[in-house]
Every structure is written in structure tokens, then in C-alpha cells.
N, C-alpha and C. Protein backbone atom coordinates (compact mmCIF):
# COMPACT_ATOMS: atom_id res chain seq x y z
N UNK A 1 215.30 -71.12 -7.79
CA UNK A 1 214.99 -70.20 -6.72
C UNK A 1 215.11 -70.94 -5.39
N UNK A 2 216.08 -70.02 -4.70
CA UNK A 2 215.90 -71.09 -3.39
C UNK A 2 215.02 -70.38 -2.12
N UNK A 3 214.68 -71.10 -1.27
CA UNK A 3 213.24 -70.51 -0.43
C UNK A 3 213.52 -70.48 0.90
N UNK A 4 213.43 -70.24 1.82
CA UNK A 4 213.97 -70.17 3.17
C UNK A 4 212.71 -69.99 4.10
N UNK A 5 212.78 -70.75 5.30
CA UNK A 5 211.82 -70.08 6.44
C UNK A 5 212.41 -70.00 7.16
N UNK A 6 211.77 -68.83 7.80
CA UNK A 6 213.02 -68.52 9.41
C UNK A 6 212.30 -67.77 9.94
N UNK A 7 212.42 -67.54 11.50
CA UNK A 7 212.09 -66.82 12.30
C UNK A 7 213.38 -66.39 13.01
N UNK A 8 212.71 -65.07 13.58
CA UNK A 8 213.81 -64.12 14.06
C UNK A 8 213.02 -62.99 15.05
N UNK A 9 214.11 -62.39 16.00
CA UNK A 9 213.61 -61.64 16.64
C UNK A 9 214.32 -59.95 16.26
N UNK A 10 214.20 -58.95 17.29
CA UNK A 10 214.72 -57.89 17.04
C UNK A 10 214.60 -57.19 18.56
N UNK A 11 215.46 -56.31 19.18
CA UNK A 11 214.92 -55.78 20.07
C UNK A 11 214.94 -54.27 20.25
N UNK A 12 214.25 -53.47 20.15
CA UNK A 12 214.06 -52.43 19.62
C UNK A 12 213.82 -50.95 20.79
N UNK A 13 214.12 -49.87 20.50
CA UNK A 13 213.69 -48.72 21.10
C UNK A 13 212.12 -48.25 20.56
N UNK A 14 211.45 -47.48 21.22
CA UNK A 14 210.34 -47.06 20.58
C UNK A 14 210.19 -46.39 19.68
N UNK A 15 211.36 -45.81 19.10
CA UNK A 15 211.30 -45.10 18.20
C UNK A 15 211.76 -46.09 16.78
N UNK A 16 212.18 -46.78 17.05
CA UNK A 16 212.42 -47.74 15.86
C UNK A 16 211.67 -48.99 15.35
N UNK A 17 210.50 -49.07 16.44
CA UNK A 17 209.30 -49.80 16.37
C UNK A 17 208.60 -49.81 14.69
N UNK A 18 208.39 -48.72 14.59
CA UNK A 18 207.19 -47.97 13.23
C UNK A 18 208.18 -48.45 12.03
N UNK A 19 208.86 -48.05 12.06
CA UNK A 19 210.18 -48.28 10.49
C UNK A 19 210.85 -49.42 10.79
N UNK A 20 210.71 -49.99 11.56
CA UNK A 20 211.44 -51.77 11.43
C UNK A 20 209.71 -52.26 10.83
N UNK A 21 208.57 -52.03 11.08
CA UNK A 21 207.54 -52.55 10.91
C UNK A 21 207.79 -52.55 9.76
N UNK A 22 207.56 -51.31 8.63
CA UNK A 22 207.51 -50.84 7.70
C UNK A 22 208.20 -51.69 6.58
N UNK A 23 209.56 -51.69 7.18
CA UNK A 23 210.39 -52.52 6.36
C UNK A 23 210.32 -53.77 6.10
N UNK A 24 210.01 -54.52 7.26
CA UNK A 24 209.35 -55.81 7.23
C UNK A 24 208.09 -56.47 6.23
N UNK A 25 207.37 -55.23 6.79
CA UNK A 25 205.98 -55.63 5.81
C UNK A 25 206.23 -55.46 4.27
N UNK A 26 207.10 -54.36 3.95
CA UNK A 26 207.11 -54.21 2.67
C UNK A 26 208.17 -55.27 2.15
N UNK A 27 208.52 -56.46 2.40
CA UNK A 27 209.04 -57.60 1.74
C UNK A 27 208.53 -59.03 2.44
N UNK A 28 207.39 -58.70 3.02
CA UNK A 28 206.35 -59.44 3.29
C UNK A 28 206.89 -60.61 4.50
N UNK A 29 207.45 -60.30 5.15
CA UNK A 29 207.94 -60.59 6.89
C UNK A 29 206.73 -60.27 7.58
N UNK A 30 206.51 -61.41 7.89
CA UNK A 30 205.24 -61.41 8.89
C UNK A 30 205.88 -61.03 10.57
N UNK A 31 205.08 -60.16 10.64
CA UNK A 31 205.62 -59.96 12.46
C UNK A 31 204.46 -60.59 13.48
N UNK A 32 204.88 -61.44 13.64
CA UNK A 32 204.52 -62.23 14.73
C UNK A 32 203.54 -61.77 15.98
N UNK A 33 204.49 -61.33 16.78
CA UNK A 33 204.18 -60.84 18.41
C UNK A 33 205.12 -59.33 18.66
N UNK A 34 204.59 -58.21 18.90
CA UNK A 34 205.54 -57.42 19.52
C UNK A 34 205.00 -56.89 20.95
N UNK A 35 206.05 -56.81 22.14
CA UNK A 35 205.36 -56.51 23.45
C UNK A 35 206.24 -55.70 23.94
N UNK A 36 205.78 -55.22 24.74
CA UNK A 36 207.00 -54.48 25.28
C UNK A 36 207.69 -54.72 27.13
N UNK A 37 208.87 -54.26 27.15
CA UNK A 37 209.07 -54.56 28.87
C UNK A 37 209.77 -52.69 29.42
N UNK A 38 210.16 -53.17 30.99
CA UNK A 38 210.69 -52.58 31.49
C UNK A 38 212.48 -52.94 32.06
N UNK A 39 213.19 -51.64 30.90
CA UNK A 39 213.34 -50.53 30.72
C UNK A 39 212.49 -50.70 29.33
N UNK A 40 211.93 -49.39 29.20
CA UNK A 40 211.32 -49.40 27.92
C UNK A 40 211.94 -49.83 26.45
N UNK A 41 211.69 -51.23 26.20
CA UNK A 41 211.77 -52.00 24.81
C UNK A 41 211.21 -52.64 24.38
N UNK A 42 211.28 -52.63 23.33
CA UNK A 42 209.98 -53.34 22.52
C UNK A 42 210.53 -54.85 21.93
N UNK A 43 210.29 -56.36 21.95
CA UNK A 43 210.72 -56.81 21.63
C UNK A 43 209.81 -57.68 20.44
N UNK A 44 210.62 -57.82 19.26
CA UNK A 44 209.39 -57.69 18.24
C UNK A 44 209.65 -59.47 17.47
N UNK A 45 208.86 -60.26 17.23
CA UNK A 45 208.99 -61.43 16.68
C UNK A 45 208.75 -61.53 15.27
N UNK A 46 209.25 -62.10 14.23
CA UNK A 46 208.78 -62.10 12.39
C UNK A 46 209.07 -63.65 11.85
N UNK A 47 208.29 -63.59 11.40
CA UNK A 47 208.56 -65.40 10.47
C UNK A 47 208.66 -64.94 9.16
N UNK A 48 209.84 -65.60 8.04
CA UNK A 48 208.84 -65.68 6.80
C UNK A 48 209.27 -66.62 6.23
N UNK A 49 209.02 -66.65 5.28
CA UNK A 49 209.01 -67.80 4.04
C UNK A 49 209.00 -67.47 2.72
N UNK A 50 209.80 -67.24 2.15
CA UNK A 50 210.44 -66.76 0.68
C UNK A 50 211.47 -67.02 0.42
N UNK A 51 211.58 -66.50 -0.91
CA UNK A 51 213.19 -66.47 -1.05
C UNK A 51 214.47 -65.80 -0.91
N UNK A 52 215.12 -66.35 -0.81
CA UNK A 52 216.82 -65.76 0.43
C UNK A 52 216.75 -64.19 -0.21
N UNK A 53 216.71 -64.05 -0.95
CA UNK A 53 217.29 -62.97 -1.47
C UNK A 53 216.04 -61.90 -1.03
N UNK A 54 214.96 -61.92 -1.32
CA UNK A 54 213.74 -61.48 -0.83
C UNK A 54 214.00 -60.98 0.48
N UNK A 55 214.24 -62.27 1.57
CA UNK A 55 214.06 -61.85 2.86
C UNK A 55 215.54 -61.37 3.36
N UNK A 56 216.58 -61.68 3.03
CA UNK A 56 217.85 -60.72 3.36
C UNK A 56 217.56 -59.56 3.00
N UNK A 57 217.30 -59.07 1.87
CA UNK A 57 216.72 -57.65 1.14
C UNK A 57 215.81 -56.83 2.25
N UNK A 58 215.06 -57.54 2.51
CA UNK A 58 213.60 -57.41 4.12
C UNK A 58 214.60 -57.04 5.20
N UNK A 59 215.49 -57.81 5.81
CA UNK A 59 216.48 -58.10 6.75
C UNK A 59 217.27 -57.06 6.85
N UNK A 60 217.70 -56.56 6.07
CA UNK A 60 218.59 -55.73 5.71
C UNK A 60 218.47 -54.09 5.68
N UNK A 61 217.39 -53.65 4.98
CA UNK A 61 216.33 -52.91 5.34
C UNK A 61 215.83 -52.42 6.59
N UNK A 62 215.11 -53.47 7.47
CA UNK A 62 214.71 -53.63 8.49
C UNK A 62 216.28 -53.11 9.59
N UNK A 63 217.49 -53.22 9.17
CA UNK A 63 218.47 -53.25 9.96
C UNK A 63 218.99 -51.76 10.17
N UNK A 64 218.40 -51.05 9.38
CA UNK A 64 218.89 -50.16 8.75
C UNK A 64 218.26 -48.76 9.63
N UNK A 65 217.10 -49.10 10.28
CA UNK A 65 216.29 -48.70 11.05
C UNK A 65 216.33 -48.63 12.60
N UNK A 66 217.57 -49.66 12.85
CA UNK A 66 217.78 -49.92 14.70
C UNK A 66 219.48 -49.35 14.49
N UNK A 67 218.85 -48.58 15.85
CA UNK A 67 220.20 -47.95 16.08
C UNK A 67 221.04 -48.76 16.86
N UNK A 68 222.41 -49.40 15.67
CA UNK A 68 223.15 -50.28 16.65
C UNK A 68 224.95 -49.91 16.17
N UNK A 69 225.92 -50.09 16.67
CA UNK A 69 226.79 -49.26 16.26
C UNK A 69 227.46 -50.21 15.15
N UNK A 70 227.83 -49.26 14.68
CA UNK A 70 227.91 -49.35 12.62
C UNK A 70 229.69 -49.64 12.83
N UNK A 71 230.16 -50.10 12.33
CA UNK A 71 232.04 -50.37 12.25
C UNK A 71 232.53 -49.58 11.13
């Protein structure tokens, strides 16, 4: 099993705040710090520590949730 730590950020609309959380937590991505600025965004921080497959799975998920344009 191989194990990974990493931190990462995300930068988010408010509406994609709640379900990037969601996704995160449910493969156990710790979120850090989230704050927000002006223009309204939320910029959200996560650490974790598991294994690759675990947290790409988390990652991936989590991606699935921010609206960013798809190819």
C-alpha cells in the first residue's frame, strides 16, 4: 500500500463550498482553513494522509463539484 501526504488548495464559488466539503470529508481529507474574499470566493485549504488511491478517489470526487470547463 502506498501512502501519500499532501496538501492542496481549491478555489471555489459559494455554491460549490457545501459539496466540495462533502466530498472531502467522506474520504477523510481534512479541510484545513476556508475564508472567503472579495469578488465573492471561497478559498478552501485540505491536508491528508492516506493512500493514493483513497485520496485521488477524494480528489476526484471533490472535482466533480467545481464548476470548471470540462474538454
Amino acid at each position: 500500500m502506498s501512502v501519500l501526504a499532501r496538501k492542496g488548495d481549491f478555489v471555489l464559488t459559494a455554491s460549490e463550498v457545501n459539496p466540495v466539503v462533502r466530498a472531502l470529508r467522506s474520504h477523510d481529507i481534512e479541510i484545513t482553513a476556508l475564508h472567503n474574499e472579495e469578488p465573492r470566493l471561497f478559498f478552501m485549504h485540505f491536508l491528508a494522509n492516506d493512500e493514493v488511491s483513497k485520496l485521488a478517489r477524494g480528489l476526484e470526487e471533490a472535482l466533480r463539484h467545481v464548476n470548471r470547463k470540462r474538454e
